[in-house]
C-alpha atoms as a PDB file:
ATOM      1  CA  UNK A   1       0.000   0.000   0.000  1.00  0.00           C
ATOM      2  CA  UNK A   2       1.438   3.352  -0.818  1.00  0.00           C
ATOM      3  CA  UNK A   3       2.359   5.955   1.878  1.00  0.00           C
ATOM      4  CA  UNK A   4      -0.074   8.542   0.178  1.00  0.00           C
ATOM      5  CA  UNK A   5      -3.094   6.527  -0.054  1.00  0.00           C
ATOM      6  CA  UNK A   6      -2.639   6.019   4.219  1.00  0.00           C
ATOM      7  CA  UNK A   7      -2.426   8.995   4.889  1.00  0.00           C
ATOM      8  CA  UNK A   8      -5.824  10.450   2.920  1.00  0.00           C
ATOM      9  CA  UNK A   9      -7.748   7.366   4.361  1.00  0.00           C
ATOM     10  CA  UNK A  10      -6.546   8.584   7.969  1.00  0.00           C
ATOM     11  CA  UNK A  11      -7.028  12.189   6.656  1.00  0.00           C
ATOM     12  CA  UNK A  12     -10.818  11.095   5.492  1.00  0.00           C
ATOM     13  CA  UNK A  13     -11.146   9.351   8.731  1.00  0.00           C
ATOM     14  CA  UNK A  14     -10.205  12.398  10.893  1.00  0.00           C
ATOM     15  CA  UNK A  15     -12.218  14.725   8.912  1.00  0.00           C
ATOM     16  CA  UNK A  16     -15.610  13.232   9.119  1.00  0.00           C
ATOM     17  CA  UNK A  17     -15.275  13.306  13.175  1.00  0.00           C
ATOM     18  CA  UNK A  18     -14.791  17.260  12.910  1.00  0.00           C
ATOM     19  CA  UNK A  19     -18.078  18.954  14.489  1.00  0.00           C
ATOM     20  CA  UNK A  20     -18.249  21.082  11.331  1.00  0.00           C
ATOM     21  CA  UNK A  21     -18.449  18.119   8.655  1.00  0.00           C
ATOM     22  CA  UNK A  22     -20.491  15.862  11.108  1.00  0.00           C
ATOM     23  CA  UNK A  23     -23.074  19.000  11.198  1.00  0.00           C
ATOM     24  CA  UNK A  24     -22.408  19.026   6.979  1.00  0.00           C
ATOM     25  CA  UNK A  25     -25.377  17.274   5.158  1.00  0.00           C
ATOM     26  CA  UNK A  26     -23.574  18.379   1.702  1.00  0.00           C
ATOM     27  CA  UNK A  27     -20.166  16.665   3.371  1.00  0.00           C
ATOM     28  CA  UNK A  28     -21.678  13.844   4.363  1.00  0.00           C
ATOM     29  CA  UNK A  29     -23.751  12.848   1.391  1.00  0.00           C
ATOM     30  CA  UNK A  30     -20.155  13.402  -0.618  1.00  0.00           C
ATOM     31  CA  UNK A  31     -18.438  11.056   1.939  1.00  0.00           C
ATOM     32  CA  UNK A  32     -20.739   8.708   3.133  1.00  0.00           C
ATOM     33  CA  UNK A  33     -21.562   5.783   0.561  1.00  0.00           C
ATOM     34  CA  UNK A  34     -25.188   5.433  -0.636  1.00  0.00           C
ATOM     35  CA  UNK A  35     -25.003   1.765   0.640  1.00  0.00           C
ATOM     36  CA  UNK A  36     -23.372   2.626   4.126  1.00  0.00           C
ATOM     37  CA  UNK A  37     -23.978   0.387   7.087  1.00  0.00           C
ATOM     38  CA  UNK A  38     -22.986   0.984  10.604  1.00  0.00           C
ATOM     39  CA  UNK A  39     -22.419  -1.495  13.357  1.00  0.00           C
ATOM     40  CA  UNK A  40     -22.392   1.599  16.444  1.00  0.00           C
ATOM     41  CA  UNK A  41     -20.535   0.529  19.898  1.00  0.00           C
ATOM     42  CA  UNK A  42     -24.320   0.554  21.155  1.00  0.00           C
ATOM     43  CA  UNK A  43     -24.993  -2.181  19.694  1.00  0.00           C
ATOM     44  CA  UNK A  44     -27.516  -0.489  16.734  1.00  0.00           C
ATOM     45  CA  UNK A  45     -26.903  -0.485  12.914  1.00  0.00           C
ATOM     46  CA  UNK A  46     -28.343   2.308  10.428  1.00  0.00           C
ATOM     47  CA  UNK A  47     -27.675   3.064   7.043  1.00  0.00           C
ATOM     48  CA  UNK A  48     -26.876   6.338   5.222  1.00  0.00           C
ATOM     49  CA  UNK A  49     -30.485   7.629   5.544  1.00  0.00           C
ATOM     50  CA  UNK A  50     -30.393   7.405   9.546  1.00  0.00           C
ATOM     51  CA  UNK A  51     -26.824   9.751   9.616  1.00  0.00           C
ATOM     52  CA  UNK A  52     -27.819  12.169   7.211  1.00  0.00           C
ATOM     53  CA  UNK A  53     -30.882  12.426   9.527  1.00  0.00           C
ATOM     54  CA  UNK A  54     -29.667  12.062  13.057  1.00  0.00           C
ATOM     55  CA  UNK A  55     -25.469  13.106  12.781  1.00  0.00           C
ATOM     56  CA  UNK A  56     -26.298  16.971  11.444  1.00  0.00           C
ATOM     57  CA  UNK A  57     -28.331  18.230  14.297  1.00  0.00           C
ATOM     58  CA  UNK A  58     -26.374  16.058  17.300  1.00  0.00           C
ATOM     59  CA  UNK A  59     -23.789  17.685  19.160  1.00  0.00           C
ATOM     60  CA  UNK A  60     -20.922  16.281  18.089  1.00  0.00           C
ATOM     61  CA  UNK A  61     -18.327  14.461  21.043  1.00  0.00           C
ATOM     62  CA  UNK A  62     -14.418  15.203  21.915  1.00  0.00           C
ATOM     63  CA  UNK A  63     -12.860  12.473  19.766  1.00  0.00           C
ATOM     64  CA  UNK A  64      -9.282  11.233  20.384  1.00  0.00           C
ATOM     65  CA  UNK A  65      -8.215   8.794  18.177  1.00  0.00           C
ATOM     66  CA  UNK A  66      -4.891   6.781  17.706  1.00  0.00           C
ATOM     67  CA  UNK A  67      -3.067   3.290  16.665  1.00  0.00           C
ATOM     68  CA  UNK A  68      -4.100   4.336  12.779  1.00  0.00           C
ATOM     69  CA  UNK A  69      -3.706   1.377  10.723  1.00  0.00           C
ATOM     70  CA  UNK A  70      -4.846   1.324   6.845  1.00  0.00           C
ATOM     71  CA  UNK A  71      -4.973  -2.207   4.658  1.00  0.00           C
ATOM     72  CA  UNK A  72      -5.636  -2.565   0.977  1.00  0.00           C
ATOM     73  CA  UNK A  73      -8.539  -5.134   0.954  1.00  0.00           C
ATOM     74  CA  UNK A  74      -8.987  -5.270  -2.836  1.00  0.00           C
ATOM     75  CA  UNK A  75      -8.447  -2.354  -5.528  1.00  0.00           C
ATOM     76  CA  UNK A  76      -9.965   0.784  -4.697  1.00  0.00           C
ATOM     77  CA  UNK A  77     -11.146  -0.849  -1.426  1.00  0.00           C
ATOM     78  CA  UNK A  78      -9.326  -0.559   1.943  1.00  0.00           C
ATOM     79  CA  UNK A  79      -9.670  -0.551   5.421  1.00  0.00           C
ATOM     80  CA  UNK A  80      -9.024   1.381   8.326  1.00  0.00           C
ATOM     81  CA  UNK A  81      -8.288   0.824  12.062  1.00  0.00           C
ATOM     82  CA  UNK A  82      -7.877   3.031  14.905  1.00  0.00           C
ATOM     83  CA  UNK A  83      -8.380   3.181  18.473  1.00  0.00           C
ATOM     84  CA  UNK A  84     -11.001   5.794  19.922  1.00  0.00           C
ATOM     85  CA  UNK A  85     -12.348   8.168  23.443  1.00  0.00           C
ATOM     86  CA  UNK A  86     -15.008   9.826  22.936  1.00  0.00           C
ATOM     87  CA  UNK A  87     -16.506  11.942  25.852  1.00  0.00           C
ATOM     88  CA  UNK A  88     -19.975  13.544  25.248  1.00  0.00           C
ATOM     89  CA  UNK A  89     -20.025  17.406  25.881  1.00  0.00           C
ATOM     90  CA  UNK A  90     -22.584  17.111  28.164  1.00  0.00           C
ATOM     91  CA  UNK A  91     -21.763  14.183  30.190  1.00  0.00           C
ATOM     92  CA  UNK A  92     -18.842  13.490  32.272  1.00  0.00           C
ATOM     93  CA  UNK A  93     -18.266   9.930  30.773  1.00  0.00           C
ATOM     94  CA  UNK A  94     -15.159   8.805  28.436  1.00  0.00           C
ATOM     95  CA  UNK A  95     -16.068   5.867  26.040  1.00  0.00           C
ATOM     96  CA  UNK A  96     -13.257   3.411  24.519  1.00  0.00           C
ATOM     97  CA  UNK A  97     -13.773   1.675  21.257  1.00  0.00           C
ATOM     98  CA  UNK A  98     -11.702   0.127  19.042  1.00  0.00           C
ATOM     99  CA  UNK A  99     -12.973   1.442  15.559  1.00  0.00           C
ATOM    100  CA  UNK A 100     -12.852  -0.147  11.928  1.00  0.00           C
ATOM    101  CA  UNK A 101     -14.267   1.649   8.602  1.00  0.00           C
ATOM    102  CA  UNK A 102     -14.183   0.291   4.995  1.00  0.00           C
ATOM    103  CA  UNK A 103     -13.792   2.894   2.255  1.00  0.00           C
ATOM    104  CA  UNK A 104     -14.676   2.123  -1.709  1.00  0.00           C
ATOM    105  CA  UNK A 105     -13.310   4.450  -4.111  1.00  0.00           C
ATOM    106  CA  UNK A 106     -16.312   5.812  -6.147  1.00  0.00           C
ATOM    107  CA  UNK A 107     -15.105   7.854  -9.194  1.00  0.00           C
ATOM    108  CA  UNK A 108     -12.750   9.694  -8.337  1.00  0.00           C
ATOM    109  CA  UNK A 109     -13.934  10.062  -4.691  1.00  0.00           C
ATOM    110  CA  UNK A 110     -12.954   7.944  -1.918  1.00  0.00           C
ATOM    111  CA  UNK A 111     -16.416   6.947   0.456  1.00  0.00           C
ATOM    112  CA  UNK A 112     -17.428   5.213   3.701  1.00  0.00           C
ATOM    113  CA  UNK A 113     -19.075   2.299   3.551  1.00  0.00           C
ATOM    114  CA  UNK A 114     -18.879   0.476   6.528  1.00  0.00           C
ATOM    115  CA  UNK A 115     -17.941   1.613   9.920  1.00  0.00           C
ATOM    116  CA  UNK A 116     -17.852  -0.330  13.423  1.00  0.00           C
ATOM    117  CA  UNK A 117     -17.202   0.652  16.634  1.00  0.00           C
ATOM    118  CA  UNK A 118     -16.591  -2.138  19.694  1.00  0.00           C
ATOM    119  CA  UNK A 119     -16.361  -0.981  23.056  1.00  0.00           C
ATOM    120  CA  UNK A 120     -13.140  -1.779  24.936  1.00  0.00           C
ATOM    121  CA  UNK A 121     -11.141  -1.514  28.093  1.00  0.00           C
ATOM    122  CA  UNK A 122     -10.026   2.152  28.584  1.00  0.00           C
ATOM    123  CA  UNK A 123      -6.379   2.615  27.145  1.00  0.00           C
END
């Protein structure tokens, strides 16, 4: 996998956790794959539909993320790894996931389609 290619995935990644883009329907419909599916720490899925709907008017969390790690999964497909905290403005609660997200190159556009998060010990 080439050096370049990491670094926009992680770029992509840390991008669409940005308060401004999360709050961006235009950004997100560019970003997020029409055929998106979440697996959320919570346990819930949703598709594309339920973040444009939900993700714009939510307040979006402190993210910290770290332990990037990017895999070419097939041509214009790859995957990316990362360890999360999250801590919600208004609570005083830190949560610790480990997080994976598939990205599809779609014309010349790179796009989430997948995205899980799994709760974990605190690191």
């Amino acid at each position: 996998m080439n050096f370049k290619l990491e670094n926009l995935l992680v770029e992509l990644e840390l991008y669409l956790q940005k308060a401004e883009v999360r709050s961006s329907r235009a950004e997100l419909e560019r970003l997020i794959s029409d055929d998106f599916l979440e697996f959320a720490a919570s346990g819930c899925s949703f598709g594309k539909r339920e973040v444009l709907s939900r993700l714009p008017d939510e307040r979006a969390p402190l993210i910290e993320t770290s332990h990037f790690e990017v895999r070419e999964l097939s041509e214009g497909v790859c995957q990316v790894f990362y360890r999360a905290k999250l801590k919600k403005a208004d609570e005083n609660i830190t949560n610790f996931s480990m997080r994976s997200s598939i990205w599809r190159k779609h014309k010349e556009v790179w796009q989430m389609v997948f995205h899980q998060g799994t709760p974990c010990r605190p690191f």
